[in-house]
Protein backbone atom coordinates (compact mmCIF):
# COMPACT_ATOMS: atom_id res chain seq x y z
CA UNK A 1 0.00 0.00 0.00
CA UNK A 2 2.77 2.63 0.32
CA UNK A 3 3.39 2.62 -3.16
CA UNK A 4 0.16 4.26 -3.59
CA UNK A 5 1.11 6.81 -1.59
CA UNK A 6 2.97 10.19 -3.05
CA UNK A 7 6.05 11.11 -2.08
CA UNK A 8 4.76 14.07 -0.45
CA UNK A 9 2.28 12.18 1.62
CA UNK A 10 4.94 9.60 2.80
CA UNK A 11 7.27 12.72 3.80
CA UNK A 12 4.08 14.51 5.98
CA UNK A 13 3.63 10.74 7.75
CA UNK A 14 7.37 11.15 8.32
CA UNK A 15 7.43 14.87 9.98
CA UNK A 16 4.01 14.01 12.24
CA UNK A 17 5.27 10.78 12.95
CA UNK A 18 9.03 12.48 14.31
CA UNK A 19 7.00 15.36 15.58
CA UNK A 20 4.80 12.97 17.88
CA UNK A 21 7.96 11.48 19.36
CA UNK A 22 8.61 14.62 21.01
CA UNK A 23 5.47 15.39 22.14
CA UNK A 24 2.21 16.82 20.61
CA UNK A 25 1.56 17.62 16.99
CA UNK A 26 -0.40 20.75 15.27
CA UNK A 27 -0.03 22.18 11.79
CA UNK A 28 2.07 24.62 12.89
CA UNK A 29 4.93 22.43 14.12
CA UNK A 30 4.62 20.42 10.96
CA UNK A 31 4.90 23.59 9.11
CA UNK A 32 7.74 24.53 11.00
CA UNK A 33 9.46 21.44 10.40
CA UNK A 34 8.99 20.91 6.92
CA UNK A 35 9.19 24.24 6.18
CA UNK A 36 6.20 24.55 4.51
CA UNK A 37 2.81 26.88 4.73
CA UNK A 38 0.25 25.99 6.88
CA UNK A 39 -2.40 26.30 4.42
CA UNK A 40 -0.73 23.58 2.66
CA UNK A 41 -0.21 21.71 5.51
CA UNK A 42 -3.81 21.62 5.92
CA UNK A 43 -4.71 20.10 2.50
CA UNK A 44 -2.13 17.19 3.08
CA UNK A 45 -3.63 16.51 6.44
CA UNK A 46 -7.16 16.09 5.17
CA UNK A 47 -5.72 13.78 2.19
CA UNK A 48 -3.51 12.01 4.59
CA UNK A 49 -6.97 12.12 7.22
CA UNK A 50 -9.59 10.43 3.94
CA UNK A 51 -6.56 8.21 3.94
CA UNK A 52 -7.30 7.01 7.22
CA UNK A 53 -3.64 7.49 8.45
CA UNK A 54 -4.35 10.38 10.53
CA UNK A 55 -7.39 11.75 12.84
CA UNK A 56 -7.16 15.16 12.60
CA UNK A 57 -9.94 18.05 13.31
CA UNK A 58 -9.52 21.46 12.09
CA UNK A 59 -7.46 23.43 14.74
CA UNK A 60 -6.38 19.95 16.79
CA UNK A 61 -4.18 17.81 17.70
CA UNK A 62 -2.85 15.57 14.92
CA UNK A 63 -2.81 11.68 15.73
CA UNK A 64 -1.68 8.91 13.74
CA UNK A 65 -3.61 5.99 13.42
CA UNK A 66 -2.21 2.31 14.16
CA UNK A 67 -1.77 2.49 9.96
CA UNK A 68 -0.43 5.19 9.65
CA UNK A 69 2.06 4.39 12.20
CA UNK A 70 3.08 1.58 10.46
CA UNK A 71 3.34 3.61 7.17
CA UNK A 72 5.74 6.13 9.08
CA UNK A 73 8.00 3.58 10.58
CA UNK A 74 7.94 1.72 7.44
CA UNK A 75 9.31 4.88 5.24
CA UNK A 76 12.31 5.30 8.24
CA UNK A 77 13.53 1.82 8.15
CA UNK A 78 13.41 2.40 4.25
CA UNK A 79 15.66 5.54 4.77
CA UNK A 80 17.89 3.97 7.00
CA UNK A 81 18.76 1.19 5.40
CA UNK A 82 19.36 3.28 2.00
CA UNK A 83 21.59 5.86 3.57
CA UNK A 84 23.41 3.08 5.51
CA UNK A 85 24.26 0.90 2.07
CA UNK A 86 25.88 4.24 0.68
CA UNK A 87 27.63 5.60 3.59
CA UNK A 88 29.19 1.97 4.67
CA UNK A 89 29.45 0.60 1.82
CA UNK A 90 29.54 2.61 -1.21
CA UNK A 91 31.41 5.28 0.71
CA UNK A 92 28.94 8.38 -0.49
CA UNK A 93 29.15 10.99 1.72
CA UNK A 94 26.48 11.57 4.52
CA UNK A 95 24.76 14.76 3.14
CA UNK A 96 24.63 13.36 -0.71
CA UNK A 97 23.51 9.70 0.78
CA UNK A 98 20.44 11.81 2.70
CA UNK A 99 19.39 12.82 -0.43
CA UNK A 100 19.63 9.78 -2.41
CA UNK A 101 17.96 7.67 -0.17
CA UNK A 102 15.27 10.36 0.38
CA UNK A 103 14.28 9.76 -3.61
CA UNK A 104 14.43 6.15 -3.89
CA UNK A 105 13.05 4.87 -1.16
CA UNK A 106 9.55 6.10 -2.98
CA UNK A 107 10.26 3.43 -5.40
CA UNK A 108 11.97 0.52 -4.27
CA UNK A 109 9.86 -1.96 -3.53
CA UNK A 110 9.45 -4.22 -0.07
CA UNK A 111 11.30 -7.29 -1.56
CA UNK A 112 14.10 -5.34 -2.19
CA UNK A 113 14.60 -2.93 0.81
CA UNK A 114 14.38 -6.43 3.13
CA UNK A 115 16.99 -7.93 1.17
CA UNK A 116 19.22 -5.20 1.42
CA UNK A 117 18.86 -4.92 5.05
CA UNK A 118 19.26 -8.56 5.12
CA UNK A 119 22.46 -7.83 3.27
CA UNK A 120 24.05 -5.78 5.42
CA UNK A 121 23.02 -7.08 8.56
CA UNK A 122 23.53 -10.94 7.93
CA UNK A 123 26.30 -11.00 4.93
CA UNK A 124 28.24 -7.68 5.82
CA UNK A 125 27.33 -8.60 9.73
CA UNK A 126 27.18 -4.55 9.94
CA UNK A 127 24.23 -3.65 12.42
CA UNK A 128 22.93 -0.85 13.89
CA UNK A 129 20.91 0.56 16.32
CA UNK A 130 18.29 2.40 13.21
CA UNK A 131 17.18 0.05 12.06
CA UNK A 132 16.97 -2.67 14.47
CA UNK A 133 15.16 -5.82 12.76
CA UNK A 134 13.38 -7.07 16.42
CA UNK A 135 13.20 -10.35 15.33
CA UNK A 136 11.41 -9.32 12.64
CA UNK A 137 10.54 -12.32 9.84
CA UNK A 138 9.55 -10.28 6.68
CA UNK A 139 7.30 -11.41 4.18
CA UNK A 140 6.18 -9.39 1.25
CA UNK A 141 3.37 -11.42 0.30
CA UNK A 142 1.67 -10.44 3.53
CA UNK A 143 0.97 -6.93 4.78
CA UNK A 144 1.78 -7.31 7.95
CA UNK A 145 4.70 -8.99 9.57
CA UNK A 146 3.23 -11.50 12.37
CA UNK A 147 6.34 -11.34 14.17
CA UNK A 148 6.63 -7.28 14.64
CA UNK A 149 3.75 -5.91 13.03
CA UNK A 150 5.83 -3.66 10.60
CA UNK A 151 3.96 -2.79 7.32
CA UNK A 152 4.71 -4.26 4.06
CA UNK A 153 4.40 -2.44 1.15
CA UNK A 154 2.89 -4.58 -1.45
């Protein structure tokens, strides 16, 4: 399913989903953050809220449901994974491997991502702490991972 979203949507799921780590989220700390205007913060939320990934009411507080949580954490361990390849292993430069990873982790798909992290956690026995895999037994023909609940996009 988070192919279908845009890459704008996945990046607002990102900010309110790093946002509610810290504590509580409104349209003006997502504006803030992203460094966008509110007003247009306000259309995303009501996409991302028909989406059912968010409950949001005009002027609240800005929740994310159990789905969209999933969606969030999903896109991070996408990231991480991408910037960690290029940095550790392909030597690119933090800054340049931010970027990178930022634009294709819209399109690589779950079979792919989970093999790379397999990769570089099992083959390259390089782990780390961002992207932990808690025991987690990915399959991308299911939507859900039994073991962790972590979304699957496909």
């Amino acid at each position: 399913m988070m192919n279908n979203l845009t890459a704008s949507q996945t990046d607002y799921l990102k900010a309110i989903y790093l946002i509610s780590l810290k504590g509580e989220v409104k349209v003006t700390k997502i504006a803030d953050y992203l460094n966008y205007s509110k007003p247009s913060v306000v259309r995303a939320l009501k996409n991302l809220r028909d989406l059912k990934l968010i409950i949001y009411e005009n002027q609240g507080l800005i929740k994310m449901t159990s789905k969209g949580k999933r969606h969030a954490k999903d896109i991070i361990r996408r990231d991480n994974v991408l910037k960690k390849f290029m940095i550790d292993i392909l030597g690119v430069d933090k800054e340049q491997a931010a970027i990178d990873s930022e634009n294709m982790k819209h399109a690589i798909s779950c079979y792919t991502i989970t093999k790379l992290e397999e990769y570089i956690n099992n083959v390259l026995n390089i782990h780390d702490d961002e992207f932990e895999t808690d025991d987690c037994v990915y399959d991308c023909n299911s939507e859900i991972c039994a073991s962790c609940g972590r979304f699957i996009a496909e």
